[in-house]
N, C-alpha and C. Protein backbone atom coordinates (compact mmCIF):
# COMPACT_ATOMS: atom_id res chain seq x y z
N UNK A 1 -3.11 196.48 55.45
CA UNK A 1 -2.98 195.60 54.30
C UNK A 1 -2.62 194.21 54.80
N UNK A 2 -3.46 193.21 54.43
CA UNK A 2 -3.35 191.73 54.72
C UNK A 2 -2.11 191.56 53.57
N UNK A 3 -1.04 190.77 54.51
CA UNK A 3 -0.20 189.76 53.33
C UNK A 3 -0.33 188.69 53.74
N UNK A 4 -0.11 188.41 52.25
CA UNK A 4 -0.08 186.27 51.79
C UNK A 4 0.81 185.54 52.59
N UNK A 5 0.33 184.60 53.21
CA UNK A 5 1.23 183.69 53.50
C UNK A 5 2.03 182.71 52.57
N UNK A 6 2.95 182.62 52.66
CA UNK A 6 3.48 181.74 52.08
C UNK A 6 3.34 180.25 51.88
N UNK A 7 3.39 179.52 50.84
CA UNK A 7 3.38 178.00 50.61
C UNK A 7 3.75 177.58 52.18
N UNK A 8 4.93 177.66 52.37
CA UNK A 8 5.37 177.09 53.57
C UNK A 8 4.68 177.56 54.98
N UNK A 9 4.36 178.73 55.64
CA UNK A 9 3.36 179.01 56.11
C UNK A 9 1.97 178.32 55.86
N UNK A 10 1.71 178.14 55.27
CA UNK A 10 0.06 177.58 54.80
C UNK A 10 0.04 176.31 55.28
N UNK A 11 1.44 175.58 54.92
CA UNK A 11 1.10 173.74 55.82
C UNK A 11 1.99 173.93 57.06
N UNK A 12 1.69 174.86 57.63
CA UNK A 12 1.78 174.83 59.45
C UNK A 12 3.86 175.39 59.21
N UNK A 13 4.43 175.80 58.36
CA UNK A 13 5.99 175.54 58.42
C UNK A 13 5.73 177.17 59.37
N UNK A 14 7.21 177.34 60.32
CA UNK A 14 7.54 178.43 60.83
C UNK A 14 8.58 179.32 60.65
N UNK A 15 8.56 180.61 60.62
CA UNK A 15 10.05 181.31 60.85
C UNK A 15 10.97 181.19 62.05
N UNK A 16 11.97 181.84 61.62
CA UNK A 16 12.69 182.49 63.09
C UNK A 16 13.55 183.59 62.14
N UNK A 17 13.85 184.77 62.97
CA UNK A 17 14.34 185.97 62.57
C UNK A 17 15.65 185.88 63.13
N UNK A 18 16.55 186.39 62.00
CA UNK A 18 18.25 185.97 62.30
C UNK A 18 19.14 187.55 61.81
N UNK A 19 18.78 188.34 62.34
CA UNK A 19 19.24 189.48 62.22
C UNK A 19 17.92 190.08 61.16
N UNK A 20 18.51 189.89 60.09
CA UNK A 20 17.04 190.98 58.82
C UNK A 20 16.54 189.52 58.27
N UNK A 21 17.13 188.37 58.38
CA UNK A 21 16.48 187.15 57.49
C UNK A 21 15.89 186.38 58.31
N UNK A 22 14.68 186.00 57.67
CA UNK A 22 13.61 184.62 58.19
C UNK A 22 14.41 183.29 58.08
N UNK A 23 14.64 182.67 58.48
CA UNK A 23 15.21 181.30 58.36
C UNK A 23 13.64 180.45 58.60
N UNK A 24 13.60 179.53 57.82
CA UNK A 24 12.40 178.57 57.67
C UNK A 24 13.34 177.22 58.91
N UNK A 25 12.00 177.22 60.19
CA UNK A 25 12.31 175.98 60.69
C UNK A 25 11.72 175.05 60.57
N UNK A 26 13.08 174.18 59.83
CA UNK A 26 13.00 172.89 59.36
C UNK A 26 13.44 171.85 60.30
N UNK A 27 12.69 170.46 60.38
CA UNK A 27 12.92 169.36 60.93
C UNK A 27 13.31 168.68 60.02
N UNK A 28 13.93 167.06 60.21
CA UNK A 28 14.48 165.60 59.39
C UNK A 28 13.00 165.31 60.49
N UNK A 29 12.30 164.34 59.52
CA UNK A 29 11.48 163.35 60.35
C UNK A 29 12.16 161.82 60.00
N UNK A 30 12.55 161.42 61.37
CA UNK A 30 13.31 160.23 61.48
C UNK A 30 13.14 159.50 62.48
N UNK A 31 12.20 159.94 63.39
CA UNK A 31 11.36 159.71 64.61
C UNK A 31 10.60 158.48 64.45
N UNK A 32 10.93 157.65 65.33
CA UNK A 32 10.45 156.34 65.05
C UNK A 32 10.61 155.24 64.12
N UNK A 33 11.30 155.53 62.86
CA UNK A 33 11.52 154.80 61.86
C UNK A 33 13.10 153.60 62.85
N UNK A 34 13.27 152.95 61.81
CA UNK A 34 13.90 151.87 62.49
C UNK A 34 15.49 152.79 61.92
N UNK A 35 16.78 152.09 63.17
CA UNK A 35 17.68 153.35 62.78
C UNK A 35 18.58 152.14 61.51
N UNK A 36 19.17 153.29 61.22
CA UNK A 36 20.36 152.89 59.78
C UNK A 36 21.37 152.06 60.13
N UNK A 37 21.76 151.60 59.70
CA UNK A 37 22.48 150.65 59.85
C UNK A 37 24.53 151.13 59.56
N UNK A 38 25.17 150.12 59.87
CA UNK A 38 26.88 150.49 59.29
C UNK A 38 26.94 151.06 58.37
N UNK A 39 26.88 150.25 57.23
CA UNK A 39 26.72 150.54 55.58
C UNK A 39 25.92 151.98 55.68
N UNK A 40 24.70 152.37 55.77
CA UNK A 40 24.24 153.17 55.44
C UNK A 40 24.75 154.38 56.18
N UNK A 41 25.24 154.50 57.24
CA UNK A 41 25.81 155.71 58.09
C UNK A 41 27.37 155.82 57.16
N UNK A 42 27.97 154.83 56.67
CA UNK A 42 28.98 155.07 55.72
C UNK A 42 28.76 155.78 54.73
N UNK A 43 28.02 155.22 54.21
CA UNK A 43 27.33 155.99 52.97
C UNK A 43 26.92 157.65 53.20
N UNK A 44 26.71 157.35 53.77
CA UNK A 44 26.45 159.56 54.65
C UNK A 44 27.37 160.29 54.64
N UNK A 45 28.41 159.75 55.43
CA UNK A 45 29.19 160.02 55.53
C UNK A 45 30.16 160.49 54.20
N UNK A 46 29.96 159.39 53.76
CA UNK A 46 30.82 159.76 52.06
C UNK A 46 30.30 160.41 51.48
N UNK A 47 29.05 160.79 51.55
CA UNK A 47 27.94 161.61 50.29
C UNK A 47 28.49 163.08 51.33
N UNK A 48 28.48 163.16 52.77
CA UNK A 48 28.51 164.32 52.87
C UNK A 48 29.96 165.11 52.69
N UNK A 49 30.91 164.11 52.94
CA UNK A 49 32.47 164.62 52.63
C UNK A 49 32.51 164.66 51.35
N UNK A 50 32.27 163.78 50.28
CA UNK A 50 32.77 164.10 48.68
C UNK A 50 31.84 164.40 47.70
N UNK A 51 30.67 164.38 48.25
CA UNK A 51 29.53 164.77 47.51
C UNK A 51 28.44 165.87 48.03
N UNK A 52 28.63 166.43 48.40
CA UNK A 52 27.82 167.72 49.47
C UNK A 52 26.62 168.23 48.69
N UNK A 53 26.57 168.02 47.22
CA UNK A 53 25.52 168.78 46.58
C UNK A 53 24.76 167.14 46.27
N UNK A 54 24.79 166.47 46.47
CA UNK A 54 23.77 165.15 46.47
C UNK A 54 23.30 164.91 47.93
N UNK A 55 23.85 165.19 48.39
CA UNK A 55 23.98 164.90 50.13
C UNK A 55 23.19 165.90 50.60
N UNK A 56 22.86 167.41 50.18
CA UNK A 56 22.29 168.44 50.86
C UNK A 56 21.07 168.33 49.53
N UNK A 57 20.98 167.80 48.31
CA UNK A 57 19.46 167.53 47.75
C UNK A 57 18.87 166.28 48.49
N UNK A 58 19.41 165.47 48.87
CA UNK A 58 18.48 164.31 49.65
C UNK A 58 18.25 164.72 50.90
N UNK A 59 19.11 165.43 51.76
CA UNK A 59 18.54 166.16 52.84
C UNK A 59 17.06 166.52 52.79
N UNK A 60 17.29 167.99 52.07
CA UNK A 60 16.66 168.70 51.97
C UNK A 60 15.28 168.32 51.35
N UNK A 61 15.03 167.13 50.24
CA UNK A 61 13.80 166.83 49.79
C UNK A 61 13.30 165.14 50.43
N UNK A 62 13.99 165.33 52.17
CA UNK A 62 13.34 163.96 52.68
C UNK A 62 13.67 163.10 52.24
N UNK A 63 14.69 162.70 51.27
CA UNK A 63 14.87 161.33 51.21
C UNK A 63 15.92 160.59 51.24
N UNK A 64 16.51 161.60 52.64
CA UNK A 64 17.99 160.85 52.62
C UNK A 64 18.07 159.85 53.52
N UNK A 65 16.96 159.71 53.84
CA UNK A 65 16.46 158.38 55.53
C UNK A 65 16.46 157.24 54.72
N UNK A 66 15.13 157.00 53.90
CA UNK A 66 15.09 156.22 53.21
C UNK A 66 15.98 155.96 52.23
N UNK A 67 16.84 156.91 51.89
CA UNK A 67 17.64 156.21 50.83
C UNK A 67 19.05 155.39 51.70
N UNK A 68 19.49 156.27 52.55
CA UNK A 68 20.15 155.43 53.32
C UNK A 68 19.85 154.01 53.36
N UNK A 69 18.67 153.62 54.22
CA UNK A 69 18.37 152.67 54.88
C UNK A 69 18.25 151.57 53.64
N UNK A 70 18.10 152.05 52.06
CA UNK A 70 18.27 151.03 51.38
C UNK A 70 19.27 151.18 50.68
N UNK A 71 20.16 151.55 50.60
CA UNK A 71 21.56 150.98 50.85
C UNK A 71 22.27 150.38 51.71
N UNK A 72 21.73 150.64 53.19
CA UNK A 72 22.50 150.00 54.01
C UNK A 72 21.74 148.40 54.02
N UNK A 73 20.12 148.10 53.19
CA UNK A 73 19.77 146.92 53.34
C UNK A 73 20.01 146.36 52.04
N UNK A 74 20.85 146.98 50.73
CA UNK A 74 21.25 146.30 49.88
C UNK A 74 22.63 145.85 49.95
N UNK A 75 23.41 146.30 51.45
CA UNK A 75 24.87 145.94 51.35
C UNK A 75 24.78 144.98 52.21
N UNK A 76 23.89 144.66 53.71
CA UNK A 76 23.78 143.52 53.94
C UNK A 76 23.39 142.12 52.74
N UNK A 77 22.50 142.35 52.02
CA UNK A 77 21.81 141.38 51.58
C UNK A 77 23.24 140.68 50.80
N UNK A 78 23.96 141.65 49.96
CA UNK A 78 24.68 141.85 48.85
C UNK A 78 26.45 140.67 49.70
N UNK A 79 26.10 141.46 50.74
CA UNK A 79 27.27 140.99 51.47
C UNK A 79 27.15 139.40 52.02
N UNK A 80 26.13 139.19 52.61
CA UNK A 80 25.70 137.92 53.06
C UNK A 80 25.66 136.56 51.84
N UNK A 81 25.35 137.30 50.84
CA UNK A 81 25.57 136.11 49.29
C UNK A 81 27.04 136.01 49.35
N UNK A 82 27.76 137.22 49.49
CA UNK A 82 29.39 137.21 48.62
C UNK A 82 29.80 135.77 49.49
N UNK A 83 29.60 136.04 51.34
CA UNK A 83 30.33 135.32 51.97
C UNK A 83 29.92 134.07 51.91
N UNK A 84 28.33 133.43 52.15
CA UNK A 84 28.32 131.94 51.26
C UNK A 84 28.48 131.70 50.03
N UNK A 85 28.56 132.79 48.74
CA UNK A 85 29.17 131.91 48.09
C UNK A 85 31.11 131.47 48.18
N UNK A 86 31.90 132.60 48.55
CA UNK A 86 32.69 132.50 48.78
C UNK A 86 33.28 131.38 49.74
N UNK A 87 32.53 130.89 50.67
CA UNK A 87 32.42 130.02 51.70
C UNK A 87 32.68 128.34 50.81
N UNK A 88 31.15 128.24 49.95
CA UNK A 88 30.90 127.09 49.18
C UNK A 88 31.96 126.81 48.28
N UNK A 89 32.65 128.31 47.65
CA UNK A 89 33.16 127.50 46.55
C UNK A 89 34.98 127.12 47.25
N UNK A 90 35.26 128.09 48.26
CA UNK A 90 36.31 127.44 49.55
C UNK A 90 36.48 126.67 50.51
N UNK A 91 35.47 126.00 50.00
CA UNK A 91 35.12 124.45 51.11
C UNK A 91 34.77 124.69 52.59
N UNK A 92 34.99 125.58 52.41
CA UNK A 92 34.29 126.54 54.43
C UNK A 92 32.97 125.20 54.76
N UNK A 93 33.12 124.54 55.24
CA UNK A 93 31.41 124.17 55.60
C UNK A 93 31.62 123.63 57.03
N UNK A 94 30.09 122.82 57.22
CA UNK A 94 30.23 122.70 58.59
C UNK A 94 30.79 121.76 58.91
N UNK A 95 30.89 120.28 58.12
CA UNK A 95 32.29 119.83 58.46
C UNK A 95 33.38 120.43 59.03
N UNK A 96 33.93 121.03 58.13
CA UNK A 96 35.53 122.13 58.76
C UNK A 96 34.70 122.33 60.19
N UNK A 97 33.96 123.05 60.55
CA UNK A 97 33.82 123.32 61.39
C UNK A 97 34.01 122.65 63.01
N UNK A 98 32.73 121.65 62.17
CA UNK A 98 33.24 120.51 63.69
C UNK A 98 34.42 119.61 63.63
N UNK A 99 35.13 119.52 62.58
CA UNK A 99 36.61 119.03 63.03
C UNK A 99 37.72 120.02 63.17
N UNK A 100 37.69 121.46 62.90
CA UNK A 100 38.80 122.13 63.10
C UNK A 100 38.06 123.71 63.47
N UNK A 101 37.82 124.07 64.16
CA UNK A 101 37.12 125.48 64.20
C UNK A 101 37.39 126.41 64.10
N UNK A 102 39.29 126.16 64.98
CA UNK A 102 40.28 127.39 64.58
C UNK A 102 39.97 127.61 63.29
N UNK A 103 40.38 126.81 62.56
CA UNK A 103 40.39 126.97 61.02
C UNK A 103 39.65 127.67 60.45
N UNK A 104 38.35 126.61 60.60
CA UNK A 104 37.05 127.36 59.97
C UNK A 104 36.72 128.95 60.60
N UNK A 105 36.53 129.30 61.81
CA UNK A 105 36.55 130.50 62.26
C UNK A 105 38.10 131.77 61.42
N UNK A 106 38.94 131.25 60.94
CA UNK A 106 40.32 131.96 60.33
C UNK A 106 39.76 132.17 58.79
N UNK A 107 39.33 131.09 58.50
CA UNK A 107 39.11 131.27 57.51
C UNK A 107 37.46 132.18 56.66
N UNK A 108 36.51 131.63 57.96
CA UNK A 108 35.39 132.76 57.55
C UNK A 108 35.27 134.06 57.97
N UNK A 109 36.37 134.51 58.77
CA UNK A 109 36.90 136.23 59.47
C UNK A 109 37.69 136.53 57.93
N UNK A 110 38.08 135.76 57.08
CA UNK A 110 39.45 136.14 55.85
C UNK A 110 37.62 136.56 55.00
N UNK A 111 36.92 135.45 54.64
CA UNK A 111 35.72 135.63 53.86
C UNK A 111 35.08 136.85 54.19
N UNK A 112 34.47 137.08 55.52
CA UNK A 112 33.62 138.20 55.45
C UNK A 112 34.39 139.45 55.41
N UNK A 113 35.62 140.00 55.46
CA UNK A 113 36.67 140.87 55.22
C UNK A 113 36.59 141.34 53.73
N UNK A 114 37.00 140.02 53.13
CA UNK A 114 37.01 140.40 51.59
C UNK A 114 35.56 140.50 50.94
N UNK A 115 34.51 140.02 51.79
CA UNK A 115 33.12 140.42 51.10
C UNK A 115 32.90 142.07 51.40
N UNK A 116 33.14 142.57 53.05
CA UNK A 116 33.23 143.61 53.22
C UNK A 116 33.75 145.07 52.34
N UNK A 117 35.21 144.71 52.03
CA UNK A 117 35.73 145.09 50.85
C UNK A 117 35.03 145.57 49.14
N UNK A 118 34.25 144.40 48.85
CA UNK A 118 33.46 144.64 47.88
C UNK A 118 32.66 145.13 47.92
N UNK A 119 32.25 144.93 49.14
CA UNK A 119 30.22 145.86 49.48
C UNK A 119 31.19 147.51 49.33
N UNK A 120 31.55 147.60 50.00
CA UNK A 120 32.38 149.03 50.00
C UNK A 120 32.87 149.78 49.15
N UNK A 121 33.05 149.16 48.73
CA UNK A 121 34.14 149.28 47.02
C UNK A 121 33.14 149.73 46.29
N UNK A 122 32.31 148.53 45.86
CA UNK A 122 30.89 148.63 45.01
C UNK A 122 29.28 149.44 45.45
N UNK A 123 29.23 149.25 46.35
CA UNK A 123 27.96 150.33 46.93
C UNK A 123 28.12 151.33 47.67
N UNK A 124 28.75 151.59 48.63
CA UNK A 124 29.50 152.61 49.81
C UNK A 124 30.38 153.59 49.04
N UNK A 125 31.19 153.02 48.12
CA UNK A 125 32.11 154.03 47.70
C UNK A 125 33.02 154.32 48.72
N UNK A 126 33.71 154.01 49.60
CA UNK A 126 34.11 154.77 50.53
C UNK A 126 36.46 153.88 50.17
């Protein structure tokens, strides 16, 4: 008697035998794509410690690469506004700069801290 292969069988997927159960071997394809960034490895991280059942559906249906990677490119983008505007409306400019640098350098390490903060707060969750 011929049996059916399975869906997963049929597009090339394989077993392996683990005592009486088939375990389906599964890959992440992440090979070659460009890698994730801070933000987005944060973000993993938090989905997989406090959120495990969002974290193991994006696994599992491929799209936890890409979703990463655009979060981790909406917390740069997000972050890079906070700190010029924060900059502009604290007089940070390049003046300060070329007359006092200590300064300006003290004072745009205080800016990108507290932009950091918000990206985190607001997209990361963490």
């Amino acid at each position: 008697m011929k049996t059916q292969k399975s869906f997963f069988e049929q597009n090339s997927g394989t077993y392996t035998q683990v005592g009486d159960v088939l375990l389906p071997n599964l890959t992440i394809g992440e090979d070659g794509q460009q890698p994730i960034g801070k933000y987005g490895r944060m973000r993993k991280r938090y989905l997989k410690e406090q959120h495990s059942l969002i974290y193991l559906e994006l696994l599992l249906s491929g799209k936890l690469y890409p979703y990463l990677l655009e979060i981790d490119e909406a917390c740069e983008e997000r972050s890079e506004l906070l700190v010029l505007q924060m900059a502009t409306r604290e007089g940070v400019t390049e003046a300060l700069k070329a007359s006092n640098q200590m300064e300006w350098v003290r004072r745009m390490n205080s800016i990108r801290s507290r932009a950091e903060k918000i990206v985190l707060n607001d997209l990361v969750n963490c």
